[in-house]
Structures are given as C-alpha cells and as structure tokens.
Protein backbone atom coordinates (compact mmCIF):
# COMPACT_ATOMS: atom_id res chain seq x y z
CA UNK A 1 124.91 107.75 88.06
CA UNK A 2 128.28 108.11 89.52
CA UNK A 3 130.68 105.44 88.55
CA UNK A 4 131.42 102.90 85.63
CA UNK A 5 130.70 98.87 85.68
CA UNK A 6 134.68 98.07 85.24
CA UNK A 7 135.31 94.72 85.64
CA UNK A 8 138.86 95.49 87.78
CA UNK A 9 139.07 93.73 90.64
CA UNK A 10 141.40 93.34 93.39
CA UNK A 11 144.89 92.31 92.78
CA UNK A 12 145.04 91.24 96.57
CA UNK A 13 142.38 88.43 96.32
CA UNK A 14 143.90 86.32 93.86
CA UNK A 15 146.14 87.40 91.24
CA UNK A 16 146.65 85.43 87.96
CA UNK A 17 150.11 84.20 87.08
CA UNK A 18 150.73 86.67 84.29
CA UNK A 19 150.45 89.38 87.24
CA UNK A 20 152.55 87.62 89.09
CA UNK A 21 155.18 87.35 86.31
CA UNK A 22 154.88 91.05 85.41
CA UNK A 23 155.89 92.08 89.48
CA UNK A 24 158.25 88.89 89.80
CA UNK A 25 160.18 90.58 86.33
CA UNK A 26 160.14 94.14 87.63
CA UNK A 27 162.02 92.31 90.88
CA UNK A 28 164.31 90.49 89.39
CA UNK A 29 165.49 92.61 86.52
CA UNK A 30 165.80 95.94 87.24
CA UNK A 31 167.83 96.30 90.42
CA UNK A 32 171.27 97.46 90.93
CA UNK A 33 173.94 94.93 90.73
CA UNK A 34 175.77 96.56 93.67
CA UNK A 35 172.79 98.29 95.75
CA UNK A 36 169.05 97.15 95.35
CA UNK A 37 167.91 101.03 94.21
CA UNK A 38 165.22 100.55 91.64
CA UNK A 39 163.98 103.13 88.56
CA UNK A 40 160.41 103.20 90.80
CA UNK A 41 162.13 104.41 93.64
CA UNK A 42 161.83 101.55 95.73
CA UNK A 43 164.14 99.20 97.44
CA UNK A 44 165.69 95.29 96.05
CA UNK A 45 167.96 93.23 97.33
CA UNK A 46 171.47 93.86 95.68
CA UNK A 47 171.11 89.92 94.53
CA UNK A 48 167.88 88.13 94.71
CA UNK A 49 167.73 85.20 96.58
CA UNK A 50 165.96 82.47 98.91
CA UNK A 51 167.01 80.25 102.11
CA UNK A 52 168.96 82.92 103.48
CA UNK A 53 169.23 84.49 106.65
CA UNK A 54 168.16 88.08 108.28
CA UNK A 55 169.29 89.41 111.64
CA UNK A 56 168.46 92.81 113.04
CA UNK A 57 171.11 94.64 114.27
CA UNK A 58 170.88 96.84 117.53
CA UNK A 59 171.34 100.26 115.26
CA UNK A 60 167.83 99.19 113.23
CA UNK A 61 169.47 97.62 110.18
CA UNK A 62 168.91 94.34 109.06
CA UNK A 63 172.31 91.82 107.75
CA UNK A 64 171.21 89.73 104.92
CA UNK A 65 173.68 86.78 104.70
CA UNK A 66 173.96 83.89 102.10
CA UNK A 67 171.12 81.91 100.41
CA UNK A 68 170.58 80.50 96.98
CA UNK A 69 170.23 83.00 93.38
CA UNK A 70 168.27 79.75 92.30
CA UNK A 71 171.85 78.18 90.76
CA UNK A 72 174.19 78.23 93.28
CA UNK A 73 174.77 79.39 96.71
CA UNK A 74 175.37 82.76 97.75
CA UNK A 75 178.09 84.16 99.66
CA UNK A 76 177.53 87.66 99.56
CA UNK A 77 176.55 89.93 103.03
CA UNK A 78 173.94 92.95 102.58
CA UNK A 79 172.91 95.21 104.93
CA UNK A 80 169.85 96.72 104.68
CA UNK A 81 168.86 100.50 106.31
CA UNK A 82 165.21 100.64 106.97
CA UNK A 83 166.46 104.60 107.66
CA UNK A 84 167.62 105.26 104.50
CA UNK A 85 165.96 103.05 102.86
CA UNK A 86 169.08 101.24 100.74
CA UNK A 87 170.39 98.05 100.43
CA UNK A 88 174.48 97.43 99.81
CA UNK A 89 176.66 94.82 99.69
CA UNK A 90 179.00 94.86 102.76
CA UNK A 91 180.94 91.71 102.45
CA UNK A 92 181.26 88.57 101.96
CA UNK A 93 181.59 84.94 103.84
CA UNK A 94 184.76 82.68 103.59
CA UNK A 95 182.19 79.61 102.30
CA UNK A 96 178.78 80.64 100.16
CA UNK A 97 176.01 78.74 101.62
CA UNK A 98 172.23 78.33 101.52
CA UNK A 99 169.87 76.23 104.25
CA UNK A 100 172.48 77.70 107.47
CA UNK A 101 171.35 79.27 110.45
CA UNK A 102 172.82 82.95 111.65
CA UNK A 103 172.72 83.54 115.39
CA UNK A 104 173.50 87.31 116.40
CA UNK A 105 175.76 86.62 119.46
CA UNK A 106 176.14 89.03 122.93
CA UNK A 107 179.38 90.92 121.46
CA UNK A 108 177.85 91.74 118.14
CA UNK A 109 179.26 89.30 115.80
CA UNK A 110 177.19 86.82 114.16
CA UNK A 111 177.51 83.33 113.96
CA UNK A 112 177.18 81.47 110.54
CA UNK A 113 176.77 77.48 110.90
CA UNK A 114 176.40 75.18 108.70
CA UNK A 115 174.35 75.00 105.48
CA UNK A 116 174.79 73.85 102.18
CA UNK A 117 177.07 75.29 98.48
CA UNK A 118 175.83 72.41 96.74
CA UNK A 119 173.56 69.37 98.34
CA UNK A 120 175.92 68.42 100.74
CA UNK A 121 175.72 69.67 104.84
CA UNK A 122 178.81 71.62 105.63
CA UNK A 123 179.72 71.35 109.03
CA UNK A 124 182.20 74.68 109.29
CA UNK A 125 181.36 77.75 111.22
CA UNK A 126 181.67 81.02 110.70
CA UNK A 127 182.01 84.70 112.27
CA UNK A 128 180.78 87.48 110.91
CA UNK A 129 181.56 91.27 111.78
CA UNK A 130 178.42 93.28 110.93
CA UNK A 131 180.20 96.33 111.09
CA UNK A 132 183.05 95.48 108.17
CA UNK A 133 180.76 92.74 106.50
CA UNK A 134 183.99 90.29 107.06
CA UNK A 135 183.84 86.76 108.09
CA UNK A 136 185.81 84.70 109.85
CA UNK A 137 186.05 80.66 109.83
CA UNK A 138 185.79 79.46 113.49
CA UNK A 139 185.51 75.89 114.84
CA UNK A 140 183.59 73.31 112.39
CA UNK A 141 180.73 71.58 114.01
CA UNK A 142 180.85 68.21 115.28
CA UNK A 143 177.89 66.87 112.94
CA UNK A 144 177.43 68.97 109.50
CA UNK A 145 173.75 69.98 108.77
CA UNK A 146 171.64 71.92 106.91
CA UNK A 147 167.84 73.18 107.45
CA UNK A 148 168.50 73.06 111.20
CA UNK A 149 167.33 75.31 113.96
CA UNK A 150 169.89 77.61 116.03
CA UNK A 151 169.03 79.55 119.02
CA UNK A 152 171.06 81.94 122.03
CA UNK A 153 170.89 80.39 125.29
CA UNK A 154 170.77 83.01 128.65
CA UNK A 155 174.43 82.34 128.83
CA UNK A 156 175.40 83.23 125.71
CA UNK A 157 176.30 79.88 124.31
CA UNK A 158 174.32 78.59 120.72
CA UNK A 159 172.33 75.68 121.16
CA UNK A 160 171.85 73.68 117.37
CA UNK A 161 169.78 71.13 116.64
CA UNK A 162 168.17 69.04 114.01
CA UNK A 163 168.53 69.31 110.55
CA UNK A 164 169.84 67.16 107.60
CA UNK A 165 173.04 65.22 106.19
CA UNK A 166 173.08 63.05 103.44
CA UNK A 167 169.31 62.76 102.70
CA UNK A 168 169.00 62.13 107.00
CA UNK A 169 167.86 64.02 109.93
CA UNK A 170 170.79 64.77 112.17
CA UNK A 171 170.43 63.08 115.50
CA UNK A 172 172.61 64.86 118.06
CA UNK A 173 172.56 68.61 119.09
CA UNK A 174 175.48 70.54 120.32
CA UNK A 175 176.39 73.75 121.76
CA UNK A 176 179.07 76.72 120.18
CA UNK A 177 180.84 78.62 122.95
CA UNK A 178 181.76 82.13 121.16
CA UNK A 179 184.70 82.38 123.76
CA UNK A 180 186.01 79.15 122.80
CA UNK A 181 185.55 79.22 119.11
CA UNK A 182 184.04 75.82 119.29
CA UNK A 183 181.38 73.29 119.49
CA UNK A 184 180.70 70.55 121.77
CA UNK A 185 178.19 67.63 121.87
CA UNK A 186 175.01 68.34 123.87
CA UNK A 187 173.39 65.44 125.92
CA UNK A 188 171.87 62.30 123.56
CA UNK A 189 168.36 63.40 123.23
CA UNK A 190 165.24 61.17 123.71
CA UNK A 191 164.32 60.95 120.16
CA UNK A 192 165.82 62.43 116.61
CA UNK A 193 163.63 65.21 114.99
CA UNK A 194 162.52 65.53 111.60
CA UNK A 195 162.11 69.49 110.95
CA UNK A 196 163.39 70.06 114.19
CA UNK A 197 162.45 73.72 115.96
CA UNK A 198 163.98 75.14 118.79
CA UNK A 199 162.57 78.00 121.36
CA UNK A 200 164.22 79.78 124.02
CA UNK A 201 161.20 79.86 126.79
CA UNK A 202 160.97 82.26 129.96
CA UNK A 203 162.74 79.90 132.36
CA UNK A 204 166.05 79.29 130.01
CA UNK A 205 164.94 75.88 128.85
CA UNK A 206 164.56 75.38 124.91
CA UNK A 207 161.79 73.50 123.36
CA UNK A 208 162.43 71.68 120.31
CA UNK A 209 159.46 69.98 118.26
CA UNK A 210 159.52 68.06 115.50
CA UNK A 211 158.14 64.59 114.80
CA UNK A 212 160.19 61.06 115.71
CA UNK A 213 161.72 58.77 113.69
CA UNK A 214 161.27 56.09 115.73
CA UNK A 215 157.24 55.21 116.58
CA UNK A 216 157.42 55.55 120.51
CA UNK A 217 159.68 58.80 120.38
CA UNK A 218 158.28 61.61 122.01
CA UNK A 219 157.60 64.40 118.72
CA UNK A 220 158.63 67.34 121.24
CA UNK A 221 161.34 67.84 124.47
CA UNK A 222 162.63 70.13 126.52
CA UNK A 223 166.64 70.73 127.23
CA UNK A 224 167.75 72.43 130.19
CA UNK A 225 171.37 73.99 129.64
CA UNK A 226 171.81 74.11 132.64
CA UNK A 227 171.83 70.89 133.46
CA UNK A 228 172.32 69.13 130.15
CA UNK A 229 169.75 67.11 130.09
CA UNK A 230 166.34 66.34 128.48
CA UNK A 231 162.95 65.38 129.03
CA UNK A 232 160.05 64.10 127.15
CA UNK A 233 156.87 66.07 126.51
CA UNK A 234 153.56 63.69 126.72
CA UNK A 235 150.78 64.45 123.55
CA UNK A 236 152.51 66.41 121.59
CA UNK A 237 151.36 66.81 118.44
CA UNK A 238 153.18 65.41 115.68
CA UNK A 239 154.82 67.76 113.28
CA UNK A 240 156.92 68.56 110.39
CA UNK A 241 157.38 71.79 107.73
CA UNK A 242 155.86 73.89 111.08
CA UNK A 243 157.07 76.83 112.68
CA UNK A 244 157.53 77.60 116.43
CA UNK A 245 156.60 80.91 117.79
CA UNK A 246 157.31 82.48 121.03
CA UNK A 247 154.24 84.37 122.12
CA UNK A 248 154.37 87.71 124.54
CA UNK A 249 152.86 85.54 127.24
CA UNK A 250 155.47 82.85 127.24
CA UNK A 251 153.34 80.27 125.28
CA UNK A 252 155.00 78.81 121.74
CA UNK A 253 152.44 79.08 118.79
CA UNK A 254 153.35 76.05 116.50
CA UNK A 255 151.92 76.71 112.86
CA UNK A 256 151.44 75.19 109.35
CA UNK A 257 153.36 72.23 108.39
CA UNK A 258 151.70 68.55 108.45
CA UNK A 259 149.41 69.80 111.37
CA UNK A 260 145.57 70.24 110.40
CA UNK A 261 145.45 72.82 113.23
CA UNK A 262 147.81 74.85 115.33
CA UNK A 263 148.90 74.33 118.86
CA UNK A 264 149.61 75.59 122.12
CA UNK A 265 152.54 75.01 124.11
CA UNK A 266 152.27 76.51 127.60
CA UNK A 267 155.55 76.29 129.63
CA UNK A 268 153.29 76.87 132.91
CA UNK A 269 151.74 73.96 132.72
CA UNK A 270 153.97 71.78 130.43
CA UNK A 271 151.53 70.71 127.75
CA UNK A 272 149.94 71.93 124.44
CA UNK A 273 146.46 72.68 123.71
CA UNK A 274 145.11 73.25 120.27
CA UNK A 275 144.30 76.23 118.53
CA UNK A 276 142.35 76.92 115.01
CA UNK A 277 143.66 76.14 111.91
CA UNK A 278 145.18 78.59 109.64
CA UNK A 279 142.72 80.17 107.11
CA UNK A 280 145.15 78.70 104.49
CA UNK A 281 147.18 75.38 105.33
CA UNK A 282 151.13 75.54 104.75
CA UNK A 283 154.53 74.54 105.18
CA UNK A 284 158.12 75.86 105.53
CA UNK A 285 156.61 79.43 105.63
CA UNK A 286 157.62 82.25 108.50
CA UNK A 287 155.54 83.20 111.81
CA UNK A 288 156.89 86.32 113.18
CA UNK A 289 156.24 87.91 116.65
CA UNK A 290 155.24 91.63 116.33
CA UNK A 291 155.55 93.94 118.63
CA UNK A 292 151.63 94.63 119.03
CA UNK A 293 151.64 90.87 120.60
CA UNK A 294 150.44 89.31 116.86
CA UNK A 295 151.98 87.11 115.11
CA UNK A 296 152.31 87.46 110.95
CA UNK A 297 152.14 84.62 109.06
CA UNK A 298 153.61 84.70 105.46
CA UNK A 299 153.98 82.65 102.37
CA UNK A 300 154.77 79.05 102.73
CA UNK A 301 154.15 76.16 100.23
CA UNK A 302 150.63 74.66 100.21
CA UNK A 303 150.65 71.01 98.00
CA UNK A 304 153.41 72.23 95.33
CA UNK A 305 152.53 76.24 95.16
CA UNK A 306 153.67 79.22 96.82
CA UNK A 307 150.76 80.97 99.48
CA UNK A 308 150.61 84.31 98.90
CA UNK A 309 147.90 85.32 102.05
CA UNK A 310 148.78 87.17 104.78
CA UNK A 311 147.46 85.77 108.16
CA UNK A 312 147.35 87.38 111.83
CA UNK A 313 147.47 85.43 114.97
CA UNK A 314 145.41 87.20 117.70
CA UNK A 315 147.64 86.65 120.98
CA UNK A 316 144.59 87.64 123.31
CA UNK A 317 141.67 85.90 121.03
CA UNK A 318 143.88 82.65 119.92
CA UNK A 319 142.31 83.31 116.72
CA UNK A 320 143.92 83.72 112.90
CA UNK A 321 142.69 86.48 110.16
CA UNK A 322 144.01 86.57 106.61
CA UNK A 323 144.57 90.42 105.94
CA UNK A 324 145.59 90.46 102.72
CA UNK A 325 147.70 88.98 100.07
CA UNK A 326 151.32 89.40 98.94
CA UNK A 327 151.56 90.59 94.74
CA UNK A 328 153.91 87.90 94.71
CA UNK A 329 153.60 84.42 96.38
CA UNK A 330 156.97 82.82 98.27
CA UNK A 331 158.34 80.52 100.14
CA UNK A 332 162.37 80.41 101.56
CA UNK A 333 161.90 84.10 102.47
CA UNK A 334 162.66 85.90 105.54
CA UNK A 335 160.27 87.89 107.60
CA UNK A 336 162.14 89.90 110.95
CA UNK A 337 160.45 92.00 113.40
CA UNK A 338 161.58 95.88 113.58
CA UNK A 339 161.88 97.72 117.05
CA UNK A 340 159.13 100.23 115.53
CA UNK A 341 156.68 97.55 115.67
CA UNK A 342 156.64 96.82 111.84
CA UNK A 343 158.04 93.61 109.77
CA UNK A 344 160.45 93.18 106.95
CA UNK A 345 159.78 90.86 104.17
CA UNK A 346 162.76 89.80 102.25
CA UNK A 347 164.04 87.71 98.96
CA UNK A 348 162.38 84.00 98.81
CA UNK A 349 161.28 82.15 95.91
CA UNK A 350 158.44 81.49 93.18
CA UNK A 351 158.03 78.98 90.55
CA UNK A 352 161.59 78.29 90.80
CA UNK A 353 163.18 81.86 90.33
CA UNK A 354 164.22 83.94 93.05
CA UNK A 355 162.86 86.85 94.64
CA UNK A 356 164.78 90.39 95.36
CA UNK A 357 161.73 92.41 97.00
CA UNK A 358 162.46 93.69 100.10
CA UNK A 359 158.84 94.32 101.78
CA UNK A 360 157.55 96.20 105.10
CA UNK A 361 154.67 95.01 106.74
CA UNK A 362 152.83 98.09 108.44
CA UNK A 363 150.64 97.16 111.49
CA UNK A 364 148.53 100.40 111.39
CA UNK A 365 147.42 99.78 107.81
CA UNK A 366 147.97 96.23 107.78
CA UNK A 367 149.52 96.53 104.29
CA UNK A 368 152.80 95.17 103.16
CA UNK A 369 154.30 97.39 100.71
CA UNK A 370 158.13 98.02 99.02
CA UNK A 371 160.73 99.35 101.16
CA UNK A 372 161.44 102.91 99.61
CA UNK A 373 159.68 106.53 99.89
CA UNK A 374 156.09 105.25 98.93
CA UNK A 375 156.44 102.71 101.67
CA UNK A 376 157.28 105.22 104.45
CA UNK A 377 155.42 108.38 102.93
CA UNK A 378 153.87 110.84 105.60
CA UNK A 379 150.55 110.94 103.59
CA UNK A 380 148.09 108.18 105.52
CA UNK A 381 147.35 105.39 102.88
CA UNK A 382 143.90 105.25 101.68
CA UNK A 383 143.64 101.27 102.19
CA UNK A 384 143.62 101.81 105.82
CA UNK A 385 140.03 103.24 105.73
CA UNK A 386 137.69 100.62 106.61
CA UNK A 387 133.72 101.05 105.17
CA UNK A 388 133.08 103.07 107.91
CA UNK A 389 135.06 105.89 107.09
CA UNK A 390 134.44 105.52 104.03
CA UNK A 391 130.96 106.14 105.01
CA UNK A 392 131.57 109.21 107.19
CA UNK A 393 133.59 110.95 104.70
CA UNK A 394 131.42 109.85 100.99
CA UNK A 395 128.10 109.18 102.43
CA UNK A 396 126.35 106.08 100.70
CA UNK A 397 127.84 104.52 97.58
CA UNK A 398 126.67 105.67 94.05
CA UNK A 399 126.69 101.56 93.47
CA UNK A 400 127.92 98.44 95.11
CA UNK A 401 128.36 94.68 93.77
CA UNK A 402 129.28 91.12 95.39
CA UNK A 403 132.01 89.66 94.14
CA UNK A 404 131.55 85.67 93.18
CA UNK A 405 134.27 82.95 92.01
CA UNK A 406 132.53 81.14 88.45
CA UNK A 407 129.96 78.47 89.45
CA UNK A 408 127.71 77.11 86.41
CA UNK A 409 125.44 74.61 88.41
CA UNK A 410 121.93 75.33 87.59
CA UNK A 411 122.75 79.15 86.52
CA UNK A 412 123.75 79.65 90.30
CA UNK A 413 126.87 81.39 91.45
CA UNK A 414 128.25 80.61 95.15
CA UNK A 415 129.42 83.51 96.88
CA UNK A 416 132.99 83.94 98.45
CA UNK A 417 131.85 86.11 101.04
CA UNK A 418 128.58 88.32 101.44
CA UNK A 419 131.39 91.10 103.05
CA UNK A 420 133.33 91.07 99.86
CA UNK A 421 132.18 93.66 97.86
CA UNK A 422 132.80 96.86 95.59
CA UNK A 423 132.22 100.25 95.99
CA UNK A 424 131.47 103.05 93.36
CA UNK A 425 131.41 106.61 94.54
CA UNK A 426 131.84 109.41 91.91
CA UNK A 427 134.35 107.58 89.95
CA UNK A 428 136.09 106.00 92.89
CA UNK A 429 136.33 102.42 92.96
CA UNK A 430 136.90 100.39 96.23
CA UNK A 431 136.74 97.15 97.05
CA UNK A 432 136.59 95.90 100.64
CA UNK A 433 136.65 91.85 102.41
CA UNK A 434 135.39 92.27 105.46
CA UNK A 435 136.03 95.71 106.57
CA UNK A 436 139.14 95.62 105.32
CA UNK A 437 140.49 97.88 102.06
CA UNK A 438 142.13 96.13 100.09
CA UNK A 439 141.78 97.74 96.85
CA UNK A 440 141.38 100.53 94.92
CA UNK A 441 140.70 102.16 91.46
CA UNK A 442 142.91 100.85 88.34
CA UNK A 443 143.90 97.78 90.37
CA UNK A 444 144.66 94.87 87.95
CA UNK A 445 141.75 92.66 86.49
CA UNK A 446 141.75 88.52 86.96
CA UNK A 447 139.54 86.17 85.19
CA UNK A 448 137.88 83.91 87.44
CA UNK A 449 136.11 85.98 89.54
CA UNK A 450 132.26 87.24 88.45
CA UNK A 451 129.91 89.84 90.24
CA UNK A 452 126.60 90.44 91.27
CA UNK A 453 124.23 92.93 92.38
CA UNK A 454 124.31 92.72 96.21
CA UNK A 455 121.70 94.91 98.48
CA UNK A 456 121.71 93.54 101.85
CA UNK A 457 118.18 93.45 102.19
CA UNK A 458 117.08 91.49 98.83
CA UNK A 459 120.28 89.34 98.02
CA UNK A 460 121.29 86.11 99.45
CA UNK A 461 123.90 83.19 98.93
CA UNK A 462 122.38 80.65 96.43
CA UNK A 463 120.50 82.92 94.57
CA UNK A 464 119.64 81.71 90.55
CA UNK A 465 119.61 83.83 87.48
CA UNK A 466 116.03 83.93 87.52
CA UNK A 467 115.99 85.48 91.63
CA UNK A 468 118.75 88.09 91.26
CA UNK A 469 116.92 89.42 88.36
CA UNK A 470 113.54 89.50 90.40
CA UNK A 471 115.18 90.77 93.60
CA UNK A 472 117.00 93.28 90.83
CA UNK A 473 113.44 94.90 89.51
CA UNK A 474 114.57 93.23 85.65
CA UNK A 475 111.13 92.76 83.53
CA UNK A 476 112.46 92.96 79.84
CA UNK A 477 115.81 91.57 78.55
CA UNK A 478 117.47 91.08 75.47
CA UNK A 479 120.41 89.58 73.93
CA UNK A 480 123.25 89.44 71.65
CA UNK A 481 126.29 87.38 70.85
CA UNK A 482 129.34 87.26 72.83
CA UNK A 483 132.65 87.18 71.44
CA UNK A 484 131.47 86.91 68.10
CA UNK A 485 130.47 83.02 69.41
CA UNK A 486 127.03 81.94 68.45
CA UNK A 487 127.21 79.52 71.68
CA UNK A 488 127.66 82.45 73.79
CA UNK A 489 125.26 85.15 75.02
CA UNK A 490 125.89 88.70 76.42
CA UNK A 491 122.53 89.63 77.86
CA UNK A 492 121.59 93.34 79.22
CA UNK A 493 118.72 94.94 81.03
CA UNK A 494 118.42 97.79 82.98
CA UNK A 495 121.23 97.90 85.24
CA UNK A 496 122.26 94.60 84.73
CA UNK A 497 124.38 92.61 82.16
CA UNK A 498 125.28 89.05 82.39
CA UNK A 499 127.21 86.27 80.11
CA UNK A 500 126.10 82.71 79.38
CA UNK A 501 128.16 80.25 77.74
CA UNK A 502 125.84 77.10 76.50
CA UNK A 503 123.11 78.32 78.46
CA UNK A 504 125.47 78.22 81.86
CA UNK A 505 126.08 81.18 83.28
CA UNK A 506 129.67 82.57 83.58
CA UNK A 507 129.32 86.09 84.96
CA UNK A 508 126.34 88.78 86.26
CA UNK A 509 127.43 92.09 86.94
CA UNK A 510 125.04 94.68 87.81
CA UNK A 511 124.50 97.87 89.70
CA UNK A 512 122.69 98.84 93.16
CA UNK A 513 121.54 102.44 93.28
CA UNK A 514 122.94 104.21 96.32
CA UNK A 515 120.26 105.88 99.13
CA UNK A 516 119.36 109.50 98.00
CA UNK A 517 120.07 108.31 93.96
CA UNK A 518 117.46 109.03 91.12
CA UNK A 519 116.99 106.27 88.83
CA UNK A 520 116.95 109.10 86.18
C-alpha cells in the first residue's frame, strides 16, 4: 500500500510552543543588523519590532517607522521593496517612539504624531521625507497621546482623535494643517472614546467608534470637517480593542475587540447592523481591505495569548472563514494592502519578544509566506490545490484519516471537523480543512491532536472504540506495552493501531484503503 502511518500533522492547525520558539529564533537572530537579508534567502526587518507603523508609498514600497524592540522605543525608518525583495534602514526620526500614528500626506511626506519613548504620551509632531528617510519636528499637538487613531481628510488636513495620556483616554480631537505646520482643536465632541477609531467614509465625514466614558454617551459619532461639528449615532454597539474597516461598498466592518459579534455601519442609512462573529474572538489585532473586496483579519490577543488564525471577511456574503494559520502568533503588527492585490505582514510581538518577519499574504493561494524568492517564485505552490485537483491529477487516495483533538470520555474521541483530514498517495502526504491545503509532507508534528480512520460512508462524529473498529472490519487484536509503562497499552490490528492510557483512550490511527486498492 502506498504511503506510511506518520503521525506529522499540520503545522497550520495548531502549532506547539517549541515550534513556535524554533521560527520566532530563526526571526529574531539571524537577520542583518543593517538590512533584514537572511541565510534562507528570505526577507527580516533590519530591527525587529512591534507598535509601529507601515505606509505604502506610491512607487510600491512600504516605510516602516518607529515601534518598540521590546526595551525601548525605536527610532529607526526602513523601507521595504516588495520588488527587490530587501529591507534597509533609510533614516531615522528626531524622537524614537512606539504607540504613534503615521499619516502619508498629499505632497509625499509623512506625518509622525505622537506616541510614546517611555510610558508617557508625547505630544510633538513630526515630518518625514520618504525619499531621504529624514525627519523633521513640526508643530507639537495640542493634547499628547498615544494609541490614537489618525486619518487624511478630502482636504488634505489630518484629523486625530482618541487615544491615551497619563493612564486616560484623551478627550478632544484636533486637526494638523501640513501647510501650516500645526494643529488646531477640533469641535468638543459628544462623548470621549475609549479605543477610539476613525474612518474616512464616501461623503468626507469620519466615523469614530469607541465606547463612552460617561453612561449616556453615544459609543460612536460622526464629524463633518466641513462644518466642524458632530453628531451622535443611535445603537451603536459598544466597543473597545476593535478595528474599523472601510468596505468597497462604503459600509465600515467593525471587528474583534469586546464585541461578541461584528457590525455593520452603513453610511446610507446611518445605522449599524450586525454581522457574525469571528471564527476566533480578539482584540487589538489588524483588518485589512484587499483589493479582491475581502477583508484579512490577523493576529490579535485573545484572553492573554497571541491568535495566530487567519480569517477572511466575505464583502458580498457578510460572512468570515479562517484560512489558515500564521507559524508564529502576534499581536502589535502591521498588515498593509499592496496595489497587486496582496498584503504585507510585518514585525509584532509574541510572548513578550519581538517579531522581525516580514510576511506576504497571497490571495490566489491564500497562503502567507516570507517575503524573499520562495515567496514570489514563478512555480504555482502546491497548497493552492484544493481535493479536487488533487483528485483529477492522483486519482483516489492510497489512504485517508480524520484528524481528532484527545477526548478520553467513555473511549470516545470528538471530532474537529469531518472535512479535516489526511491524504496518502504514493508517499505523498496532504492534509486538507475544508477544501483547503494546508499542509504537506514533512510538516512538523504536535501532540494533542489524534487520528482516526474516516470513510465517509461508515464513520461518524461520536463514534467509540468498540464502533470504529466494527465500521473498520477489526476481528482479532492484540497488545503490548507502551512506553515501557505497564499502565499504558499500544494495541494493533490490521490496519489499525491505537494507544490507551489507564484504559482511556489517547489516540487511534488507522488506514482506509483507497478505490481500485488490493488488500494484499
């Protein structure tokens, strides 16, 4: 029979810490102090770090800009070329700061506001020239912050808002003219903002969300520049640690955070409607328009740990799909659209140390992989064939399994998902979710997932010991010790093998034949 019962799985589902260790390592350690060119070939950040800020730049590149190495704040500027695939440290700002917003402006420069060096909300500004990576000090702002949103109005003016000083949310917005150098006080808002986001929508006007700190506040408003003035949105949900999204459409896609589900703002009708909840809940992660219409959710913070799922927002359906999983879970990362339709991942944080990956997310293979050659090759990646390719081009599998987490209730397992499952074919070793690829031979093992024989036709959720062995043809079995313990079991029979550890059963694995196979 073609294939071998390895217990690899995929490295995408759920990968164990010391995997994410070995990758977060490789990161960290081996990049060029001065460019971000790796032994491997691929592409780091020049210095790792998290809580900075990325801005594409209308030649394709991408300015990297301040942020914390996980010990103090950063003041370095790196430019990354998606073209020729390097990153390089250009420059350099007057003040190092993490937590600060960078708004690309209509002449090209950038503005820098705000942010922290140590704990405490800076109020200066800065200008930065992406072509010489030098930076400028401009007019300070009138209230320092940090953690606050920053957006271009039509008129080229920079509307911020929100954030925090001194352990409080910042209660008046104001508004940086580039040709004056300086900021001014925007109208008193109707309420002050905790986690305070800010969208530019169709009409000019700017939505900021974020919940009140007084009871009777509205938790979302509109500001008209124009005008200078705002007004109160009515049910709007309550929010902090979310995102705000600008759709293709016009709506705003508000994610994650303290919401249970995601919402709906449409500026047609001036109200917000819910949506489903994210496959996996989280906070202070990124939600990034594509240029297919989707929106890519990644990383976050969900209770005290890092997410590492991918997620899709379906702008036609209203509907969220995880599509895969990042080697390397973050949050305080940086994901920015490309004009080609693809997404850059950069720098963030796990466990406390700071991240130097620089990622592309690829929309045709749904994969996100290092920037360098093996990111961009010419050769189409296997992991975009879904099982029906697979099918045309193999034919059935030689052999096939479920894959299970460990459940040792009544020698039951529960099943993840009846779709999840691995393929053997001559040696090759698959593993789809869904329809989805998302792994293939030699991918890294993890512990707490089992498998089971799975044939469509005979195997079902909830099945014990006692049925998969029935609905497997097993008669006759036999044992033998386990690890040398004489409380544990490793138990074979025909194609089938399974563990149990004081009589509860930790693992099955065993093997489907394929149509057109001999049992010989």
């Amino acid at each position: 029979m073609g294939g071998s019962m390895s217990s690899s799985r995929s490295r995408l589902r759920r990968p164990g810490v010391g995997a994410h260790l070995v990758a977060l390592l490789a990161v960290v350690l081996v990049a060029s102090p001065t460019t971000g060119r790796t032994p491997d070939g691929t592409v780091d950040l020049a210095v790792p770090r998290s809580a900075h800020t990325a801005t594409l730049r209308p030649d394709g590149s991408v300015l990297v800009v301040g942020g914390s190495d996980g010990v103090a704040a950063l003041a370095s500027v790196e430019r990354i070329d998606l073209e020729a695939k390097t990153t390089e440290i250009i420059g350099a700002l007057d003040q190092a700061r993490s937590g600060h917003t960078a708004t690309a402006l209509t002449d090209g420069r950038v503005l820098i506001a705000g942010g922290t060096p140590d704990g405490a909300a800076l109020a200066s500004t800065e200008l930065l020239d992406p072509a010489t990576g030098t930076s400028q000090p401009t007019g300070d702002l009138t209230w320092p912050r940090t953690e606050h949103a920053a957006v271009l109005l039509e008129d080229g003016r920079v509307l911020l808002v929100g954030g925090v000083a001194d352990g409080k949310p910042v209660a008046r917005a104001e508004l940086f003219d580039p040709t004056a150098g300086a900021t001014t006080p925007a109208a008193r808002s109707k309420a002050v903002h905790r986690d305070a986001t800010a969208t530019v929508l169709p009409n000019g006007k700017v939505l900021v969300t974020g919940t009140a700190t007084k009871k009777k506040a509205p938790a979302a408003e509109l500001y008209d520049p124009a005008t200078d003035k705002w007004s109160a949105l009515d049910k709007a949900p309550k929010a902090t640690g979310h995102v705000a999204t600008r759709l293709p459409d016009g709506r705003v896609l508000l994610t994650g955070g303290s919401m249970k589900k995601a919402q709906l703002f449409d500026p047609a009708k001036g109200r917000f409607a819910g949506a489903p909840a994210l496959a996996a809940q989280r906070t202070d992660h990124t939600a990034t328009p594509l240029l297919s219409g989707g929106v890519l959710i990644v990383g976050g913070t969900q209770v005290q740990d890092e997410v590492s799922t991918l997620e899709l927002f379906d702008a036609d359906a209203d509907t969220f799909e995880t599509i895969g999983e990042a080697m390397i879970p973050r949050t305080g990362h940086t994901t920015t659209a490309l004009p080609d339709g693809r997404a850059l991942v950069v720098g963030g944080t796990w466990a406390g140390l700071p991240l130097g990956e620089v990622l592309v997310y690829d929309p045709d293979t749904r994969e996100l992989e290092p920037l360098g050659d093996a990111a961009t090759s010419a050769e189409p990646s296997p992991r975009a064939r879904s099982k029906a390719d697979v099918l045309t081009d193999l034919g059935p599998p030689d052999a096939f399994l479920i894959l299970y987490p460990e459940r040792a209730e009544d020698a039951t397992a529960e099943p993840v998902s009846l779709e999840t499952w691995t393929w053997y074919d001559s040696g090759l070793e698959l593993t789809f979710e869904g329809d989805a690829l998302v792994a293939e031979e030699g991918v890294e093992a993890i512990d707490d997932v089992i498998a089971t024989p799975y044939d469509p036709d005979s195997f079902e959720a909830w099945m014990s010991l006692d049925e998969v062995l029935a609905a497997a043809g097993v008669e006759d079995r036999y044992g033998g010790p386990m690890d040398g313990a004489e409380t544990k079991e490793l138990w074979f029979a025909e194609q089938l093998a399974w563990g149990l550890d004081d009589g509860e059963l930790r693992y099955i694995e065993g093997i489907a034949l394929g149509a057109g196979e001999d049992e010989g």
